[in-house]
Protein backbone atom coordinates (compact mmCIF):
# COMPACT_ATOMS: atom_id res chain seq x y z
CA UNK A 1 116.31 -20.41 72.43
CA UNK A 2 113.55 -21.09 70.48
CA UNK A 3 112.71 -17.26 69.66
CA UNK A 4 116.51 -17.70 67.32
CA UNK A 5 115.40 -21.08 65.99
CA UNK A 6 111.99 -18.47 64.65
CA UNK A 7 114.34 -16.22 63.51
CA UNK A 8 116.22 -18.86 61.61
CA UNK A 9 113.19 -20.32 59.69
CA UNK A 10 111.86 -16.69 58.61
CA UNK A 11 115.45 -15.71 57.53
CA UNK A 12 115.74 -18.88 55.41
CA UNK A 13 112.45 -18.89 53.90
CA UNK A 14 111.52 -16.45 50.94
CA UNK A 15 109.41 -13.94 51.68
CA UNK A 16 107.67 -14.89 48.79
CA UNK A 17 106.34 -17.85 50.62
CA UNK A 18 106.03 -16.33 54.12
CA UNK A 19 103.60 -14.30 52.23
CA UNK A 20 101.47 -16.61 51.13
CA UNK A 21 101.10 -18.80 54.31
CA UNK A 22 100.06 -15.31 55.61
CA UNK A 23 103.60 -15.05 58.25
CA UNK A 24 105.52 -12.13 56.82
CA UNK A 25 102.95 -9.01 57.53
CA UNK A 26 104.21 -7.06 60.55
CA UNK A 27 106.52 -9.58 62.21
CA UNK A 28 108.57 -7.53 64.13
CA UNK A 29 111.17 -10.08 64.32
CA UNK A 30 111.76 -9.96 60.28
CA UNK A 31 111.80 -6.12 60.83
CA UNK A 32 114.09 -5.70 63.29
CA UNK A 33 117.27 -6.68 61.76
CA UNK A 34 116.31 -4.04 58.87
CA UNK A 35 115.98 -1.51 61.16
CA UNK A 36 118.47 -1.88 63.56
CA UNK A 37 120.78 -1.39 60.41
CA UNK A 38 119.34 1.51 59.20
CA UNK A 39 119.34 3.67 62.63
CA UNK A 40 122.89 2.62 63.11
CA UNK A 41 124.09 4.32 60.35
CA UNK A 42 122.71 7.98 61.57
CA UNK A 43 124.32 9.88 58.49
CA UNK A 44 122.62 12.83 59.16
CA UNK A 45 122.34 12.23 63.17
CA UNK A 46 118.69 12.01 63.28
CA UNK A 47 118.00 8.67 64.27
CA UNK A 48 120.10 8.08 67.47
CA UNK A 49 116.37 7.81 69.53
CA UNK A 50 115.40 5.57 67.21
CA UNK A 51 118.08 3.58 67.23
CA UNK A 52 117.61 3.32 70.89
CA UNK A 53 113.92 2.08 70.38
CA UNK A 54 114.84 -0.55 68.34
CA UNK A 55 117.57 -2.04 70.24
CA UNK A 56 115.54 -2.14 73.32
CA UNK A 57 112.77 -4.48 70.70
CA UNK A 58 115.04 -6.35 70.00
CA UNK A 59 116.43 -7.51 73.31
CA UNK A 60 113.15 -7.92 74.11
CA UNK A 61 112.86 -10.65 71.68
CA UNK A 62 114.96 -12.78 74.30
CA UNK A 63 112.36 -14.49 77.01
CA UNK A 64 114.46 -13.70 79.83
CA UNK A 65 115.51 -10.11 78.89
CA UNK A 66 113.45 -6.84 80.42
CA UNK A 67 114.53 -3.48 79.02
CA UNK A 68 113.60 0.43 79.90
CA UNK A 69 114.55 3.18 77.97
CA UNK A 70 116.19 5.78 79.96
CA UNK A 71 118.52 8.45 77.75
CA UNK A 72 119.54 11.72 78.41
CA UNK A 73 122.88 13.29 80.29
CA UNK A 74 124.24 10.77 82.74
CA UNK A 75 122.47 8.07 82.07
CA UNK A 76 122.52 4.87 80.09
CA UNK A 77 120.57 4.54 76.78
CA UNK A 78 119.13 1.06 77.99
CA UNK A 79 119.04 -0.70 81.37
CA UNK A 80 118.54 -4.18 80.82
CA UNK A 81 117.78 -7.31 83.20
CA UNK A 82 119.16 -10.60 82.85
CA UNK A 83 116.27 -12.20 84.26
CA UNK A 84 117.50 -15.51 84.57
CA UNK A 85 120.74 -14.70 86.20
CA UNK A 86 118.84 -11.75 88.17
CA UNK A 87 121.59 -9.49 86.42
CA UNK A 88 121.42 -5.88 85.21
CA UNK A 89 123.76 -4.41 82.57
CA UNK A 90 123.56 -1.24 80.54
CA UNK A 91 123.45 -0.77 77.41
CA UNK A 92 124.95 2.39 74.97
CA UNK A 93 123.39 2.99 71.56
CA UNK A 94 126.18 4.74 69.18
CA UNK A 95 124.55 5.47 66.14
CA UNK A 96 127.06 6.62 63.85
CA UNK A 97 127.76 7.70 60.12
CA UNK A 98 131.60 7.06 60.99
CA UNK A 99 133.58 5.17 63.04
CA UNK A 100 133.15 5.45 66.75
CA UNK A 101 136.40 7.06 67.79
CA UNK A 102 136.21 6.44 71.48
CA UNK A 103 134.75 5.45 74.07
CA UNK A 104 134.37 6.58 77.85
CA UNK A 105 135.06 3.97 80.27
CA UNK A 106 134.43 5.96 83.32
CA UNK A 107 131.40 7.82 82.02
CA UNK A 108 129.96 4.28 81.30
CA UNK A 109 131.15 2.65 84.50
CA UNK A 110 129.28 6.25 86.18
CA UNK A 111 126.28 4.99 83.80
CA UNK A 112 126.54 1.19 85.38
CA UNK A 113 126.73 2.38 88.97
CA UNK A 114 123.69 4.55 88.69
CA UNK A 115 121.47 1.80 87.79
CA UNK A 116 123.38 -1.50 89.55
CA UNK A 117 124.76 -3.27 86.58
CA UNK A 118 127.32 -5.51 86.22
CA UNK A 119 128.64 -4.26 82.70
CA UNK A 120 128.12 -1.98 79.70
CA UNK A 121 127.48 -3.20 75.88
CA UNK A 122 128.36 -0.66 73.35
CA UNK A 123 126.72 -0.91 70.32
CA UNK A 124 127.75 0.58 67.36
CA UNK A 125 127.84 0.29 63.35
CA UNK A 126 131.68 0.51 63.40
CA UNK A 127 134.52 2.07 65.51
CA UNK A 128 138.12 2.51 65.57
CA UNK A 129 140.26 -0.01 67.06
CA UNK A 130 141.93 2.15 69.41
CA UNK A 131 138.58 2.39 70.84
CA UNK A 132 139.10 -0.99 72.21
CA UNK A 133 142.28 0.19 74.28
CA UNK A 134 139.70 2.68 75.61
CA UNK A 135 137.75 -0.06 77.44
CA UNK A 136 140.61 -2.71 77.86
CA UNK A 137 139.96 -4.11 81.79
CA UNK A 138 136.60 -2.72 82.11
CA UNK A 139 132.89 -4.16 82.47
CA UNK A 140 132.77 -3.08 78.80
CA UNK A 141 131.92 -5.30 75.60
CA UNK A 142 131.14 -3.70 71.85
């Protein structure tokens, strides 16, 4: 996609010279990376929203992705559309200072079926590996 092959060239070239050809001030794609590591690791648990925000920027960065934030009790963080495949999956931000421990298949497959997706992503800094048993045969990725 040519949005990675963007990504490529600003992550190879120093931002020395990205500043001086006048390409490094506010490109959210340089950002995003940055950021999306920093609200992951939520020592202090006050970035989980904006962990949220970010990940929905970032799959926006995709030409055929379409995100809305959603949150709260029974619902997914992000519900995202595939647009090419005309595909909807949700998405759970888990912003943690430790390992995720694990992981609620049917409260996510509750999440999916509100909203008509296909499958759940999980993402998270780092997590335990049981809590891959805890979505083995599910619509589930991390």
């Amino acid at each position: 996609m040519q949005i990675d092959s963007i990504k490529e060239i600003y992550n190879f070239y120093p931002r020395i010279l990205l500043n001086s050809i006048g390409e490094d001030s506010g490109n959210k794609i340089l950002e995003l990376p940055k950021l999306i590591s920093q609200y992951a690791n939520n020592p202090n648990n006050e970035a989980a929203y904006a962990f949220e925000k970010v990940l929905k920027d970032g799959f926006e960065m995709f030409y055929n992705v379409k995100t809305e934030l959603h949150g709260g009790a029974g619902n997914s963080d992000i519900e995202g559309l595939y647009i090419t495949c005309k595909k909807k999956f949700a998405v759970e931000a888990k912003s943690t200072a430790n390992k995720l421990l694990q992981i609620n298949s049917n409260r996510l497959k509750h999440h999916r079926n509100k909203i008509g997706a296909k499958y759940s992503i999980v993402i998270t800094p780092r997590y335990v590996p049981a809590a891959l048993r805890d979505i083995e045969g599910e619509n589930i990725v991390i």
